[in-house]
C-alpha atoms as a PDB file:
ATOM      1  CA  UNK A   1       0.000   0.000   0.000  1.00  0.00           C
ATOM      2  CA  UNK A   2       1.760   3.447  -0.879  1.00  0.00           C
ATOM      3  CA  UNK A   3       0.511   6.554  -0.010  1.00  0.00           C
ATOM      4  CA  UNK A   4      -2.442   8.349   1.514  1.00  0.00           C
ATOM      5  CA  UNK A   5      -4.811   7.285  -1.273  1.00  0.00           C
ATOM      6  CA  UNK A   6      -4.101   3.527  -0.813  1.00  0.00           C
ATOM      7  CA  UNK A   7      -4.247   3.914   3.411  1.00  0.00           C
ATOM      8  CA  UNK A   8      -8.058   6.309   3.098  1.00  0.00           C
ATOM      9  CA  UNK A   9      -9.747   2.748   0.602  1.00  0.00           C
ATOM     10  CA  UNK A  10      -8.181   0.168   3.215  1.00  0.00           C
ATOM     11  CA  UNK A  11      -9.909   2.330   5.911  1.00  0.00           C
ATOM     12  CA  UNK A  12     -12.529   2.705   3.801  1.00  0.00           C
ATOM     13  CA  UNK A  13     -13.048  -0.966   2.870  1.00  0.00           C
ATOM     14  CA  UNK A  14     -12.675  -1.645   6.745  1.00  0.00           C
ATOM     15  CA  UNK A  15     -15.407   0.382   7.743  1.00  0.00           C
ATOM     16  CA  UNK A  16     -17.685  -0.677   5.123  1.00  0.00           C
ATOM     17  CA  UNK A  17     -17.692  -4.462   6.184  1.00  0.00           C
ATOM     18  CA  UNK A  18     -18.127  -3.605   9.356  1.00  0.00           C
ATOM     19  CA  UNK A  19     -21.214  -1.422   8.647  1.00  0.00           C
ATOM     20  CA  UNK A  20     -22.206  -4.293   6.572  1.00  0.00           C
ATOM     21  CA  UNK A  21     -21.771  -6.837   9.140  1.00  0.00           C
ATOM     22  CA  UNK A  22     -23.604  -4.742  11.951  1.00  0.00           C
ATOM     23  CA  UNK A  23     -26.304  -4.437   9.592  1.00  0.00           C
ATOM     24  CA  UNK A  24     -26.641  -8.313   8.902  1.00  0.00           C
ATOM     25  CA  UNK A  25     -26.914  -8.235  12.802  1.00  0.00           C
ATOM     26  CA  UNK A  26     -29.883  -5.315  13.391  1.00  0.00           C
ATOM     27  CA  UNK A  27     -31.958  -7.157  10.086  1.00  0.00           C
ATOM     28  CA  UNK A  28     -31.005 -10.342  12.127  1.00  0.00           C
ATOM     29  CA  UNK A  29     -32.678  -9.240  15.693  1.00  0.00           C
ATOM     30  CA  UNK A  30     -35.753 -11.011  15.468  1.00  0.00           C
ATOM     31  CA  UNK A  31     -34.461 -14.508  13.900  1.00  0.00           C
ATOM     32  CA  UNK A  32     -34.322 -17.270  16.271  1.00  0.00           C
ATOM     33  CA  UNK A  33     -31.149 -19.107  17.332  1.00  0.00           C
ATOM     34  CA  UNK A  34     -28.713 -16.169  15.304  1.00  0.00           C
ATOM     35  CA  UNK A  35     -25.653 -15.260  16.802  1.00  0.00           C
ATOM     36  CA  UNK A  36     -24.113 -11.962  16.006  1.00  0.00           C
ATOM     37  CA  UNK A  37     -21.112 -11.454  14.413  1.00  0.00           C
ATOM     38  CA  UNK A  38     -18.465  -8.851  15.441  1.00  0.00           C
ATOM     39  CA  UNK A  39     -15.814  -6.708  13.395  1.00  0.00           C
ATOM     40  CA  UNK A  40     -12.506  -5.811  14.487  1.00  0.00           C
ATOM     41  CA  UNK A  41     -10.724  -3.194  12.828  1.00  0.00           C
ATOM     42  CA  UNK A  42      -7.042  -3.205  12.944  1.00  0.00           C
ATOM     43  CA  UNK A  43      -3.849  -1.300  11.497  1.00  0.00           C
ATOM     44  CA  UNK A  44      -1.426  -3.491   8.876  1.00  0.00           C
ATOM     45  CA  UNK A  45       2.050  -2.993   8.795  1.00  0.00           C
ATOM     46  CA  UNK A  46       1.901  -0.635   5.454  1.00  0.00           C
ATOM     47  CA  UNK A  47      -0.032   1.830   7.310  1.00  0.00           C
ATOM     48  CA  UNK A  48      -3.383   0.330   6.337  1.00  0.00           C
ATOM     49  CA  UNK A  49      -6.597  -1.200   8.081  1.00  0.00           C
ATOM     50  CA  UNK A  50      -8.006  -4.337   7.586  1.00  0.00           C
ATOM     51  CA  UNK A  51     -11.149  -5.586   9.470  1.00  0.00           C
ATOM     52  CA  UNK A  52     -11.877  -9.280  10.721  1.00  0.00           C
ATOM     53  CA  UNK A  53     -15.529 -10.890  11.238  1.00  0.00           C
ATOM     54  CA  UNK A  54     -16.023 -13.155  14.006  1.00  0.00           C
ATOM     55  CA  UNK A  55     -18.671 -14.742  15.101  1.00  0.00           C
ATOM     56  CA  UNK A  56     -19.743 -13.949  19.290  1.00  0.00           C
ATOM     57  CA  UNK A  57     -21.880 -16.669  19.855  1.00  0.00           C
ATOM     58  CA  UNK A  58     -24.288 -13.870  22.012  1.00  0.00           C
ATOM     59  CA  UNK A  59     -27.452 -12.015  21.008  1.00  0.00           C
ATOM     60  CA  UNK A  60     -27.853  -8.936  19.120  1.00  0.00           C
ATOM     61  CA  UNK A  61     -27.338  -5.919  21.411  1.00  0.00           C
ATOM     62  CA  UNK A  62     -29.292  -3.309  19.822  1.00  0.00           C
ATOM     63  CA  UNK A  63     -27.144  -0.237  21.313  1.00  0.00           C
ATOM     64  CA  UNK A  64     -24.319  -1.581  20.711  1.00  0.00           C
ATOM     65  CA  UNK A  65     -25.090  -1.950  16.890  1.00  0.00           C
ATOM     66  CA  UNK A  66     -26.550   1.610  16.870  1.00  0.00           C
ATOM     67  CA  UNK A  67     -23.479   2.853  17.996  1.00  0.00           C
ATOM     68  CA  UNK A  68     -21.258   0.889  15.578  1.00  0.00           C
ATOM     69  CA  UNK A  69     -23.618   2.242  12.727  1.00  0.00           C
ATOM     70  CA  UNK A  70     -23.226   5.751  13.978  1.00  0.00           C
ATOM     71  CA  UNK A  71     -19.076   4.885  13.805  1.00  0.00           C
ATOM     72  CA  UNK A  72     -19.043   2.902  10.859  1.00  0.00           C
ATOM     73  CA  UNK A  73     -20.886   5.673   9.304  1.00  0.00           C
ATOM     74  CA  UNK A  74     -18.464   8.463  10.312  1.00  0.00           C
ATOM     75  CA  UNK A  75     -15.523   6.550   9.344  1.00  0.00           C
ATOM     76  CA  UNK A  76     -16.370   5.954   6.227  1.00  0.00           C
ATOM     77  CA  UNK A  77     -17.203   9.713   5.641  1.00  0.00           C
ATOM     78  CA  UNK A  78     -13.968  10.818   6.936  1.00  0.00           C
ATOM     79  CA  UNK A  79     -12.255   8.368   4.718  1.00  0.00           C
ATOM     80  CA  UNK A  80     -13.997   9.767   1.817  1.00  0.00           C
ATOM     81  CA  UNK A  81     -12.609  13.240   2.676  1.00  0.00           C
ATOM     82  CA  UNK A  82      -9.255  12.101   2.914  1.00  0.00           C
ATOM     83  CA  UNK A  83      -9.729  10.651  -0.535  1.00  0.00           C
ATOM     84  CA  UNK A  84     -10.729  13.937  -2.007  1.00  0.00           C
ATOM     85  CA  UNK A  85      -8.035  16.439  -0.264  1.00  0.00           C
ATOM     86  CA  UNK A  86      -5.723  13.788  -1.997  1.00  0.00           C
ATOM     87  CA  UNK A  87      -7.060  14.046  -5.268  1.00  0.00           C
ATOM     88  CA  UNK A  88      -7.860  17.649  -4.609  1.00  0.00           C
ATOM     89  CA  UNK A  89      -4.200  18.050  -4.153  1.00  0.00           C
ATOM     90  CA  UNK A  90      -2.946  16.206  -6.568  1.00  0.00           C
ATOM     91  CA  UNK A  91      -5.004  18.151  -9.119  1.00  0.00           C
ATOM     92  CA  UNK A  92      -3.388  21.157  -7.639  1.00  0.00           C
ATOM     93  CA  UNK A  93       0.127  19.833  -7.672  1.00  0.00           C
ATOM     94  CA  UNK A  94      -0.844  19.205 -11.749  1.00  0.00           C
ATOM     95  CA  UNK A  95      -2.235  22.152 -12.276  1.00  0.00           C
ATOM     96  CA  UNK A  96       1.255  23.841 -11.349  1.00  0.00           C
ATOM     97  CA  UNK A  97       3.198  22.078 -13.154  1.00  0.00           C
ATOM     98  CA  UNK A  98       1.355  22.741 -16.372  1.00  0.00           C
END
């Protein structure tokens, strides 16, 4: 992974399965004998994140998916900032040396 571009879509990607997995749980909360899953979200040596899914073997915990949506959902759109200052730069950086 090089550069800010490449570290913003790992983070990116990371935060979207784990919005996706906490939504599998909350359309889950009614259906008998499920087990929720759970996403950890961890840095890679190149300055990246990656996310694992594991499986809890408890209930769905309502608040605690409402507050991983809320997360998830601010993560990705900070992500998606840092994607656009870096093309917004880069732009910039071309524009000069045209």
């Amino acid at each position: 992974m090089s550069g800010i571009g490449g570290i913003a879509g790992s983070a990116l990607q990371a935060f979207t399965t784990s919005q996706q997995v906490t939504a599998h749980n909350v359309a889950n909360l009614n259906t008998e004998n499920f087990t929720a899953s759970r996403t950890t979200l961890q840095t890679t040596g190149n300055g990246g994140v990656s996310a694992t899914v594991s499986g809890t073997g408890d209930t769905v915990d309502i608040s605690r998916e409402a507050v991983n949506l809320i997360s998830n959902t601010s993560g990705v759109k900070t992500n998606l900032k840092v994607l656009k200052a870096a093309d917004d730069m880069t732009k910039e950086l071309l524009s000069i040396k045209a």
